[in-house]
Structures are given as structure tokens and as C-alpha cells.
N, C-alpha and C. Protein backbone atom coordinates (compact mmCIF):
# COMPACT_ATOMS: atom_id res chain seq x y z
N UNK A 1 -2.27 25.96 28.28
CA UNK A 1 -3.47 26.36 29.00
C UNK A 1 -4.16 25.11 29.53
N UNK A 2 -4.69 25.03 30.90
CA UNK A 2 -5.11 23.87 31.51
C UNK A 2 -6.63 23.95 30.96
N UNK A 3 -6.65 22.89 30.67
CA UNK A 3 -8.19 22.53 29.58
C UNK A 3 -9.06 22.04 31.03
N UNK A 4 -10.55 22.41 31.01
CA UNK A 4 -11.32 22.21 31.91
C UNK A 4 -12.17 21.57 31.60
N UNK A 5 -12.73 20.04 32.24
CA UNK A 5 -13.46 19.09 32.13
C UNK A 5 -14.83 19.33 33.04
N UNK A 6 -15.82 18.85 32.57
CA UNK A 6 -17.38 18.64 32.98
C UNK A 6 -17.23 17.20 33.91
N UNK A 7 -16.20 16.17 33.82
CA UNK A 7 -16.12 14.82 34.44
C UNK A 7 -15.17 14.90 35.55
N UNK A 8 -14.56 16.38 36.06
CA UNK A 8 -13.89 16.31 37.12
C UNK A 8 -12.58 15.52 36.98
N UNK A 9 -12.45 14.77 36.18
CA UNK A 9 -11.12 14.49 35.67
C UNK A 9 -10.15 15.62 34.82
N UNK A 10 -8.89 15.25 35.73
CA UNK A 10 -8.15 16.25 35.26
C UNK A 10 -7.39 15.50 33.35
N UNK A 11 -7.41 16.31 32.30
CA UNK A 11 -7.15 15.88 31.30
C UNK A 11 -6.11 16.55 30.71
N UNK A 12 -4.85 16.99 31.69
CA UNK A 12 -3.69 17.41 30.72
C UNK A 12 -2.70 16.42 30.43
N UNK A 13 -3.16 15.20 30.76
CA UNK A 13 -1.90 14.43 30.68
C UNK A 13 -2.62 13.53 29.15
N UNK A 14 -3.74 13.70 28.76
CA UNK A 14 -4.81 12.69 27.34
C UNK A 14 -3.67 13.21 26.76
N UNK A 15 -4.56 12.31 25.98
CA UNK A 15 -3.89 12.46 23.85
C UNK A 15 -5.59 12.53 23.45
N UNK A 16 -4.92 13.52 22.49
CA UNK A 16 -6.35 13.43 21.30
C UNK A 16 -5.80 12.74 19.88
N UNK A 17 -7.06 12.79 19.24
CA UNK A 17 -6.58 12.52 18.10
C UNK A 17 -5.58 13.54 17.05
N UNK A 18 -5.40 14.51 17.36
CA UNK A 18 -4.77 15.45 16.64
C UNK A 18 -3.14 14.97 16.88
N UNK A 19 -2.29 14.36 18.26
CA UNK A 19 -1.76 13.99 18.54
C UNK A 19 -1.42 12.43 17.73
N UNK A 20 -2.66 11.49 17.47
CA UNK A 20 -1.80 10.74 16.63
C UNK A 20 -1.75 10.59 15.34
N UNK A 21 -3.00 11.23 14.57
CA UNK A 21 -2.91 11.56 13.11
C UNK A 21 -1.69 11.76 12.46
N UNK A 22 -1.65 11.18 11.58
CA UNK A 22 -0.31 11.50 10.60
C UNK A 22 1.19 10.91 11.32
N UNK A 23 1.17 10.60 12.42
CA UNK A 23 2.16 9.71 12.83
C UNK A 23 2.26 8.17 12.48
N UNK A 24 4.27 8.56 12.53
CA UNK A 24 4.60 7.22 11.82
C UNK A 24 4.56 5.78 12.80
N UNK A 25 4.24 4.85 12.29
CA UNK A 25 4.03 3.65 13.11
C UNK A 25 4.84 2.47 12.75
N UNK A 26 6.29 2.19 13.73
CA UNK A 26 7.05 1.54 13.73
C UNK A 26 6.63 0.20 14.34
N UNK A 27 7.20 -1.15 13.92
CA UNK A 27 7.00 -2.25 14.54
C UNK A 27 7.78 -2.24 15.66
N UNK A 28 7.71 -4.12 16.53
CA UNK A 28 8.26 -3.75 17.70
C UNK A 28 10.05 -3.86 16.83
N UNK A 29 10.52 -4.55 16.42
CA UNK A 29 11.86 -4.56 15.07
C UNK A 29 11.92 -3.17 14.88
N UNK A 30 11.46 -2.00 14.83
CA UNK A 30 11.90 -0.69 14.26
C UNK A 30 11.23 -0.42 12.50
N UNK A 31 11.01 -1.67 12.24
CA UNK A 31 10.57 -1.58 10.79
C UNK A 31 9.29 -0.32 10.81
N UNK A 32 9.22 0.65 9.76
CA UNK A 32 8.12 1.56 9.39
C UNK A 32 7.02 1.17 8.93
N UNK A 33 5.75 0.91 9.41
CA UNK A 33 4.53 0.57 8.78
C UNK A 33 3.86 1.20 8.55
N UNK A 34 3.87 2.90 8.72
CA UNK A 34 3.02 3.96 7.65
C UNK A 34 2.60 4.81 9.01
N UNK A 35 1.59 5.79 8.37
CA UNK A 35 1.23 6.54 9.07
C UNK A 35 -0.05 6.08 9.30
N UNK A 36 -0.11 6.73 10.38
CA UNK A 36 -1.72 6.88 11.46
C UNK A 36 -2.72 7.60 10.72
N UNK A 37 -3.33 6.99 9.90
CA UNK A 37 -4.56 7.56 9.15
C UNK A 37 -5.83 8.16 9.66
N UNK A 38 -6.38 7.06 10.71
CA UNK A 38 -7.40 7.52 11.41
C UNK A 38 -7.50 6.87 13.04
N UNK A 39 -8.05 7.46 13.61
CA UNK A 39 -8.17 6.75 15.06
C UNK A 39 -9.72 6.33 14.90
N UNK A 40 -9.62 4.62 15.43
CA UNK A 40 -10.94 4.26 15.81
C UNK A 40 -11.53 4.47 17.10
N UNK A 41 -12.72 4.26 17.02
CA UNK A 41 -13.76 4.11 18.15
C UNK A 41 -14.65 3.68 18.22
N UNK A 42 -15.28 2.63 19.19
CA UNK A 42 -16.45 1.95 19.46
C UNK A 42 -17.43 2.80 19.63
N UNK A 43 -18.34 2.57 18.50
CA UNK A 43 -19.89 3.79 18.49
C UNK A 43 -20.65 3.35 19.30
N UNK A 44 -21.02 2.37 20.22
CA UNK A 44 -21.97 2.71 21.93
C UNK A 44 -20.88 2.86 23.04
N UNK A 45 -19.73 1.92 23.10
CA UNK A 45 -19.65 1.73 24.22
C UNK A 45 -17.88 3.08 24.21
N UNK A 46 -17.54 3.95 23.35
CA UNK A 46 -16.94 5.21 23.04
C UNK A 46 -15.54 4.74 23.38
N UNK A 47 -15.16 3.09 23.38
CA UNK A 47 -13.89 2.91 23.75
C UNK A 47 -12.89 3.20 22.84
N UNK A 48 -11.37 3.33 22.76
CA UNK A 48 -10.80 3.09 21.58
C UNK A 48 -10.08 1.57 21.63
N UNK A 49 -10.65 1.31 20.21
CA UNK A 49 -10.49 0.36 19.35
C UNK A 49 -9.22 0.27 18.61
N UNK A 50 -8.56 1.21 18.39
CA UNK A 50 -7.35 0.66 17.37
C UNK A 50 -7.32 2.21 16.24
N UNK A 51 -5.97 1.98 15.61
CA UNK A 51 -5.89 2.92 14.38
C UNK A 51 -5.89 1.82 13.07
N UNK A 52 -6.26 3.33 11.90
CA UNK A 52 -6.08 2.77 10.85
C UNK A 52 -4.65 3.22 10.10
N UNK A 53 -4.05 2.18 9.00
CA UNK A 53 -2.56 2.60 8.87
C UNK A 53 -2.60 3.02 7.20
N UNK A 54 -1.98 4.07 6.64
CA UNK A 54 -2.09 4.32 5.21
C UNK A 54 -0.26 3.35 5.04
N UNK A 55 -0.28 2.63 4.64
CA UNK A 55 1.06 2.05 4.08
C UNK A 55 1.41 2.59 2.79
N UNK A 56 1.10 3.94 2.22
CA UNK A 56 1.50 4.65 1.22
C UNK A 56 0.67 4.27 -0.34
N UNK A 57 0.91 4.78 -1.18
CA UNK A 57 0.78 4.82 -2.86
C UNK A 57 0.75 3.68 -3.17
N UNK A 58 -0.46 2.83 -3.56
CA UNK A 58 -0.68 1.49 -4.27
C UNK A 58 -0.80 0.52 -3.15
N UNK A 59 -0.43 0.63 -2.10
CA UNK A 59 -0.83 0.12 -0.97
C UNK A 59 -1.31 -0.33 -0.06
N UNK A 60 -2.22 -1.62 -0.15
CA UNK A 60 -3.58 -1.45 0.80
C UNK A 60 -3.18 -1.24 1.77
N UNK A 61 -3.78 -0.48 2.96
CA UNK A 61 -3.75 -0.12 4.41
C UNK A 61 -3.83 -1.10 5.43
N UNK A 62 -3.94 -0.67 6.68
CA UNK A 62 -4.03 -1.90 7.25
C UNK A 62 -4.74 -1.33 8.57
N UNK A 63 -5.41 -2.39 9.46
CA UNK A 63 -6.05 -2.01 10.85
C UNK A 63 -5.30 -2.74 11.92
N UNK A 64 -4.75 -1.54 12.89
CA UNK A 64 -4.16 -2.17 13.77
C UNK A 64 -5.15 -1.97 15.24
N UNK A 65 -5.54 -3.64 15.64
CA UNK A 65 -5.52 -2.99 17.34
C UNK A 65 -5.65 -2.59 18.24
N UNK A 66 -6.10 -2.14 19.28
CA UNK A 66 -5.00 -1.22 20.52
C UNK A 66 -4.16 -2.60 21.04
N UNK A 67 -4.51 -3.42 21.47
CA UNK A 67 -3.57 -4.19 22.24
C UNK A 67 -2.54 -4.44 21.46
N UNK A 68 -2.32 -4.32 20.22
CA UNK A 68 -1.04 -4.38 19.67
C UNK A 68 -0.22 -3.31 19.50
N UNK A 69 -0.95 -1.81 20.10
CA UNK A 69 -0.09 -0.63 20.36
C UNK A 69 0.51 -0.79 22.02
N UNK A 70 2.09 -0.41 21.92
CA UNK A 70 2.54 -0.47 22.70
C UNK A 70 3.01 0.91 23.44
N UNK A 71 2.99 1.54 22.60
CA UNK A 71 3.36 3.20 23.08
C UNK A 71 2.82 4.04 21.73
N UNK A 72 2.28 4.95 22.42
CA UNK A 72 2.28 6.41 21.81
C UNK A 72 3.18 7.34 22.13
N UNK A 73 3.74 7.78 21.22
CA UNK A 73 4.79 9.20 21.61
C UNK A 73 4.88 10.45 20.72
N UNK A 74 5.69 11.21 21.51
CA UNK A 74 5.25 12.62 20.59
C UNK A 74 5.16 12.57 18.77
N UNK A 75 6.41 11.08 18.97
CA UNK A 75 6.93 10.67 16.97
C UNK A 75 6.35 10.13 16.74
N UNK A 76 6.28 9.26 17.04
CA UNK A 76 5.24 8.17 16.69
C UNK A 76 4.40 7.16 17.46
N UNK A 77 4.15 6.06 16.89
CA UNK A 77 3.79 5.40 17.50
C UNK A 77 4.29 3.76 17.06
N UNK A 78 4.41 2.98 17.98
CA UNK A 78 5.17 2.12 18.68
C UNK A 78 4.46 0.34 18.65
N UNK A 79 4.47 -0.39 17.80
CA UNK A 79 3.78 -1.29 18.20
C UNK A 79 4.33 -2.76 18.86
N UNK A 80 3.83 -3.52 19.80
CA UNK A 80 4.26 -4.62 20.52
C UNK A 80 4.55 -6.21 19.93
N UNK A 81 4.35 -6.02 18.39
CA UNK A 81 4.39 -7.19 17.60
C UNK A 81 5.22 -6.50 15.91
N UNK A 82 4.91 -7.90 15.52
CA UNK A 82 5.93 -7.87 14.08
C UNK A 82 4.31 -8.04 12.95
N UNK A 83 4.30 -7.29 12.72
CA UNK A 83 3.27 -7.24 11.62
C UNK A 83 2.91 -8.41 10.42
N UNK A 84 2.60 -9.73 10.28
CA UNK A 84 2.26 -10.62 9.95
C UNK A 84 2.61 -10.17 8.02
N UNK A 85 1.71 -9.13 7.78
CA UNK A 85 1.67 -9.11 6.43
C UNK A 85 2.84 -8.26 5.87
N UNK A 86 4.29 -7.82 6.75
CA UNK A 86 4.83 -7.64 6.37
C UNK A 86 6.23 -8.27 5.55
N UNK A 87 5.92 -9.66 6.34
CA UNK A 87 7.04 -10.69 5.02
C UNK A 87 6.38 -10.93 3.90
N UNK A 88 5.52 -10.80 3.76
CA UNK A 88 4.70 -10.65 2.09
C UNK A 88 6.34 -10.19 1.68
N UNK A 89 6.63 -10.62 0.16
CA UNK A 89 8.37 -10.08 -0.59
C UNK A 89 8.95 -10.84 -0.22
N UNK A 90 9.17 -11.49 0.92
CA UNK A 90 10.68 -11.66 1.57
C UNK A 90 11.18 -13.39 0.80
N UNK A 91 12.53 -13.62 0.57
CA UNK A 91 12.79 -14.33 0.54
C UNK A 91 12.52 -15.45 1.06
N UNK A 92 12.47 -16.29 0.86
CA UNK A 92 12.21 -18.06 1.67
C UNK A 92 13.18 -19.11 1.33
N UNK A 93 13.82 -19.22 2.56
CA UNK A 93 15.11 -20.54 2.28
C UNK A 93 14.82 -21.73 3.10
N UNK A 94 15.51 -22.82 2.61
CA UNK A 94 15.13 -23.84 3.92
C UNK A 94 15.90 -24.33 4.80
N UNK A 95 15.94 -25.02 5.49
CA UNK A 95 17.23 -25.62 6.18
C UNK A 95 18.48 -25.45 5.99
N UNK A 96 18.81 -25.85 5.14
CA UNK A 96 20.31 -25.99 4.15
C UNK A 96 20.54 -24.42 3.76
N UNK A 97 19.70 -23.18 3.58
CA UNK A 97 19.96 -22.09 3.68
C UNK A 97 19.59 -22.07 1.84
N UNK A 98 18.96 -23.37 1.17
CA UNK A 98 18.82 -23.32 -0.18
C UNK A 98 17.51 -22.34 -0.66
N UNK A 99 17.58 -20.96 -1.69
CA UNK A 99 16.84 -20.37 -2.07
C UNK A 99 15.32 -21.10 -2.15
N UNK A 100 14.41 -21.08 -1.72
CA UNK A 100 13.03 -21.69 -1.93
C UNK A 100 11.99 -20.98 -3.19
N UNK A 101 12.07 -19.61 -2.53
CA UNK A 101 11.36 -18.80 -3.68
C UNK A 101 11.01 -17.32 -2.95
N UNK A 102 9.74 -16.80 -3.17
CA UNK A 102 9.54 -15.38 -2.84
C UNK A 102 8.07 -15.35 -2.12
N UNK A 103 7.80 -14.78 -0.85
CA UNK A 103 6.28 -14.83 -0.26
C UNK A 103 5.34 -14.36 -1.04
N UNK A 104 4.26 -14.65 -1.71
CA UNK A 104 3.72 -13.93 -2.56
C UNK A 104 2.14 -13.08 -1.68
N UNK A 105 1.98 -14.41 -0.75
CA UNK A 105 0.47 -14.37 -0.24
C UNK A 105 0.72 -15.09 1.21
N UNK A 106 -0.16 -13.67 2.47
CA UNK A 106 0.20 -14.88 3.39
C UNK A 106 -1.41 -15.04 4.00
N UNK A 107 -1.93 -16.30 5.09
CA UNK A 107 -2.88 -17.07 5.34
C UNK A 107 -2.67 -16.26 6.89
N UNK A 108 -3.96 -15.64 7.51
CA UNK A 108 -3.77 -15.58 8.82
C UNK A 108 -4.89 -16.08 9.60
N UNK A 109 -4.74 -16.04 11.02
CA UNK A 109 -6.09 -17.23 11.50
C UNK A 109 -6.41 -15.77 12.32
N UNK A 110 -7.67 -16.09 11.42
CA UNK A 110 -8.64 -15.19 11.72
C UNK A 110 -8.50 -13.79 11.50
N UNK A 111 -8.93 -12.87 12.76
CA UNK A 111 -8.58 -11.36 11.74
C UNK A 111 -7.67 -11.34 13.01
N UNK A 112 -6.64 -12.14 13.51
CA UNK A 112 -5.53 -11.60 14.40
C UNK A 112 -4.28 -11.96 14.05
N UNK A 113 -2.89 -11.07 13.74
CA UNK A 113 -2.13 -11.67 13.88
C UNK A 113 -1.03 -12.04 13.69
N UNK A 114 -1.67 -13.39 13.73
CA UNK A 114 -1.14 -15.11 13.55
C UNK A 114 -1.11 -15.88 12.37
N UNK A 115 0.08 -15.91 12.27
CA UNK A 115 0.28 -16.68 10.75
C UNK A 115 -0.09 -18.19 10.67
N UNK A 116 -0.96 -18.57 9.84
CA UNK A 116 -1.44 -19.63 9.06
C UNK A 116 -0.50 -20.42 8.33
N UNK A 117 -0.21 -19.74 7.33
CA UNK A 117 0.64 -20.14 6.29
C UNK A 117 1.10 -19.12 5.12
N UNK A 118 2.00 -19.43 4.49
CA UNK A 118 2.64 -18.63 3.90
C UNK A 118 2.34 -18.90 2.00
N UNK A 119 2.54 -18.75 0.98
CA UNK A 119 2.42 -18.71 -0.44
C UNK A 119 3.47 -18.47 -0.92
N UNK A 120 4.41 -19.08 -1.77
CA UNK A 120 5.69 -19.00 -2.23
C UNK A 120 5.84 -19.62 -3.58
N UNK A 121 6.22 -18.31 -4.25
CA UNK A 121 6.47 -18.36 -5.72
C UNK A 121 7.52 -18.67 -6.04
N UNK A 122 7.96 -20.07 -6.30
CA UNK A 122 9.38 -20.02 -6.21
C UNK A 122 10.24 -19.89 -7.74
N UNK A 123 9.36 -19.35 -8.52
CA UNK A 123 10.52 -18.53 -9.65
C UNK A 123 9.49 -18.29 -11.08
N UNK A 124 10.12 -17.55 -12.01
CA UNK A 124 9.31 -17.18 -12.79
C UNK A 124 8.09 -18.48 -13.45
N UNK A 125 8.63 -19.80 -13.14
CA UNK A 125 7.84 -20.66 -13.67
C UNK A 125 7.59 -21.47 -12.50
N UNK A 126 6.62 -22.58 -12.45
CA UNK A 126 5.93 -23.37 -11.35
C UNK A 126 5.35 -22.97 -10.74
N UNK A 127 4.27 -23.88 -9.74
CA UNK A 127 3.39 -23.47 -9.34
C UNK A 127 3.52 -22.91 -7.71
N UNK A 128 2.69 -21.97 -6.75
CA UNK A 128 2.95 -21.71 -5.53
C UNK A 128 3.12 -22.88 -4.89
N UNK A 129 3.74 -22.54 -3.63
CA UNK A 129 3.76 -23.54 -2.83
C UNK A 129 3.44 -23.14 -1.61
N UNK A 130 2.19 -23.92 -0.76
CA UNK A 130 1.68 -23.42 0.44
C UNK A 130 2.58 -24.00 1.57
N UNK A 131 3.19 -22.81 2.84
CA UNK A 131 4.01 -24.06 3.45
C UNK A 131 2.93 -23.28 4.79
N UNK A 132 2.84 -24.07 5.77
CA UNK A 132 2.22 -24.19 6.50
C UNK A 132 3.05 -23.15 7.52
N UNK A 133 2.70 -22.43 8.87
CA UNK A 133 3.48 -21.58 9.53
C UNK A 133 4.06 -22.49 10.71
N UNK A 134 3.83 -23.65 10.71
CA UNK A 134 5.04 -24.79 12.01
C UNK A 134 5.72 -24.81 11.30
N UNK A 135 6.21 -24.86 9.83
CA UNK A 135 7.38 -24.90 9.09
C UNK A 135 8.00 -24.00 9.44
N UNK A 136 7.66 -23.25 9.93
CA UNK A 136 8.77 -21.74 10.07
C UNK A 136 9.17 -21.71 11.01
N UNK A 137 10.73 -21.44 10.57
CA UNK A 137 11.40 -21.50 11.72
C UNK A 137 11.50 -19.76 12.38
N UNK A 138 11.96 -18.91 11.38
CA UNK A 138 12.15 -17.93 11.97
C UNK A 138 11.89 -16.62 10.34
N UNK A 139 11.55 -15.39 11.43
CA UNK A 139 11.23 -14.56 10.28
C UNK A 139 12.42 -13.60 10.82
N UNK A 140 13.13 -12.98 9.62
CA UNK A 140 14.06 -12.17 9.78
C UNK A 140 13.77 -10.81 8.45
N UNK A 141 15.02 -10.77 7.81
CA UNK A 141 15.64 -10.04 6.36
C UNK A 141 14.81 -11.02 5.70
N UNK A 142 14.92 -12.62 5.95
CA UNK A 142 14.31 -13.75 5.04
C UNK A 142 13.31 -14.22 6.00
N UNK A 143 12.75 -15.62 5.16
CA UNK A 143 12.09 -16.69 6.12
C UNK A 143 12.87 -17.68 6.03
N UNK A 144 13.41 -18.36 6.80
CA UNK A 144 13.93 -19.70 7.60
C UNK A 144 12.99 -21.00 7.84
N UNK A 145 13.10 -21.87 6.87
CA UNK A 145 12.04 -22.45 7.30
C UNK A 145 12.81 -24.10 7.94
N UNK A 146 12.36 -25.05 8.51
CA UNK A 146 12.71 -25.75 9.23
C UNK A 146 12.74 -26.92 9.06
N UNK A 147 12.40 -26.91 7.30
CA UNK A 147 12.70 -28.46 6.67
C UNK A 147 13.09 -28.13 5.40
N UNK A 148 13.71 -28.97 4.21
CA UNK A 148 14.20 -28.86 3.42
C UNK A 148 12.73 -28.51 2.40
N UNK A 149 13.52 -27.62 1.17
CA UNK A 149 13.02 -27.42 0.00
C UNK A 149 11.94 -28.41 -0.49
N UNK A 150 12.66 -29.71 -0.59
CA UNK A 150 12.19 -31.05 -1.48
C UNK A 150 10.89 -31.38 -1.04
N UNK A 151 10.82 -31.13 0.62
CA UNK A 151 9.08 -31.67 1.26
C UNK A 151 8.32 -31.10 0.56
N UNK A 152 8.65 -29.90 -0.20
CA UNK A 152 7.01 -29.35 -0.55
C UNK A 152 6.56 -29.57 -1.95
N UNK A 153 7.78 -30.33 -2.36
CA UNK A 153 7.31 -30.65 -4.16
C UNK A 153 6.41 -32.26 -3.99
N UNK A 154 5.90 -31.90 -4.82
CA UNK A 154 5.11 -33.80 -4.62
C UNK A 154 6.00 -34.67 -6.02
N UNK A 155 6.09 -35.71 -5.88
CA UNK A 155 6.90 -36.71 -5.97
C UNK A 155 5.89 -37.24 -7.48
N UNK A 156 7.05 -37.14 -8.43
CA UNK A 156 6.18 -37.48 -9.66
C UNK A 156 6.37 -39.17 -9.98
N UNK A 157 5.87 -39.69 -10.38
CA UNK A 157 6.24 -41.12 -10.66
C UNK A 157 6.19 -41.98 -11.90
């Protein structure tokens, strides 16, 4: 049924919010980052602002955005980046491909993003190790980082 507007704009082609509630929200990688919890909106100026994401059971949530949504679709929804706080877990090797440790905590600049630096537990004993995000070479399955293990221990004497 063609819905009839007061603004003379024709509106069968919108999305409401009923449309993205409860949809799943894939990175631009395909990875699953939860469902569409709530849709925001700017209370004067009525723009949209971004969704909020339930990342499931025990989970803190997360706020994505709009400029980091890249598509909405009937399934889901679609985003234009790799989600920063999702290598939180991931392995960390260095150069040589030598085990480093595990991401425990990551540093982002500001509330966008952009990785800072990373936190790495590198085994049931010792202390974290902060490596900075120019160390990184690449984020995958792991992190790749772009100098050896040894730089980040300090040198006992």
C-alpha cells in the first residue's frame, strides 16, 4: 500500500526502523558483529546518527556510526570498515612469525575507529606488553606485527 506523506515526498523507497531492528551486522571482511539493537537519532537536528550493536550474552555492545554503514539490506546490514575492537583474542606474532602472546586490551584515538595500540598478554605469567599500532603490520586470523618479539621486552642488566 503506497504510504502518503504531509512533505510531498514520495516515501516508498525509506527504511524505517522496523526494517533494521534485529538485523545482523557484518563487517566489511564478512565477520558477524551482532545485531541492530537500536537506531539512533539526533534529538534537534532529527538526523540519523548511527546504530547500536547487541554483540550477544556477556558482551558489551557497541556504537556504530552511519558513515561506517555501508549498506542496508533486507539481511542485514553491511559495514565499510573492520571493527577495531574486534582483534581483542587474536593471536600476536612478530616478524619471524614467533608466537608473541594474546590481545587482551585495545587503545583507540578517540571515540573513532583507529587503533592506538594494542595490550598483549603474552602467557599465563609476565607482564602486558603495550605495542604501539605503527608496529602493526597487518590484522588478519592473527596480528602481524613488523618487528621482532625481543623490542618489546626491556633489557635487564
Amino acid at each position: 500500500m503506497k504510504q502518503k506523506s504531509i512533505s510531498g515526498k514520495n516515501l516508498d523507497k525509506t527504511i524505517t526502523s522496523e526494517d533494521i531492528l534485529g538485523k545482523e551486522v557484518f563487517d566489511v571482511d564478512g565477520t558477524n558483529i551482532g545485531v541492530v539493537e537500536k537506531v539512533l537519532i539526533h534529538p534537534k537536528n532529527l538526523e540519523f546518527v548511527g546504530i547500536s550493536i547487541d554483540k550477544g550474552f556477556l558482551r558489551k555492545g557497541l556504537t556504530i556510526g552511519k558513515k561506517y554503514l555501508w549498506r542496508i539490506t533486507p539481511h542485514a546490514v553491511i559495514l565499510n570498515i573492520r571493527v577495531a575492537f574486534e582483534i581483542k583474542g587474536k593471536m600476536v606474532f612478530d616478524n619471524e612469525g614467533r608466537r608473541v602472546g594474546k590481545v587482551k586490551s585495545i587503545e583507540l584515538e578517540g571515540g573513532k575507529n583507529i587503533l592506538a595500540s594494542i595490550s598483549v598478554k603474552p602467557g599465563m605469567i609476565g607482564a602486558e606488553i603495550n605495542i604501539p599500532a605503527r608496529d602493526i603490520k597487518e590484522v588478519g586470523e592473527g596480528v602481524m606485527l613488523k618487528t621482532k618479539k625481543e623490542s618489546y621486552y626491556e633489557v635487564k642488566k
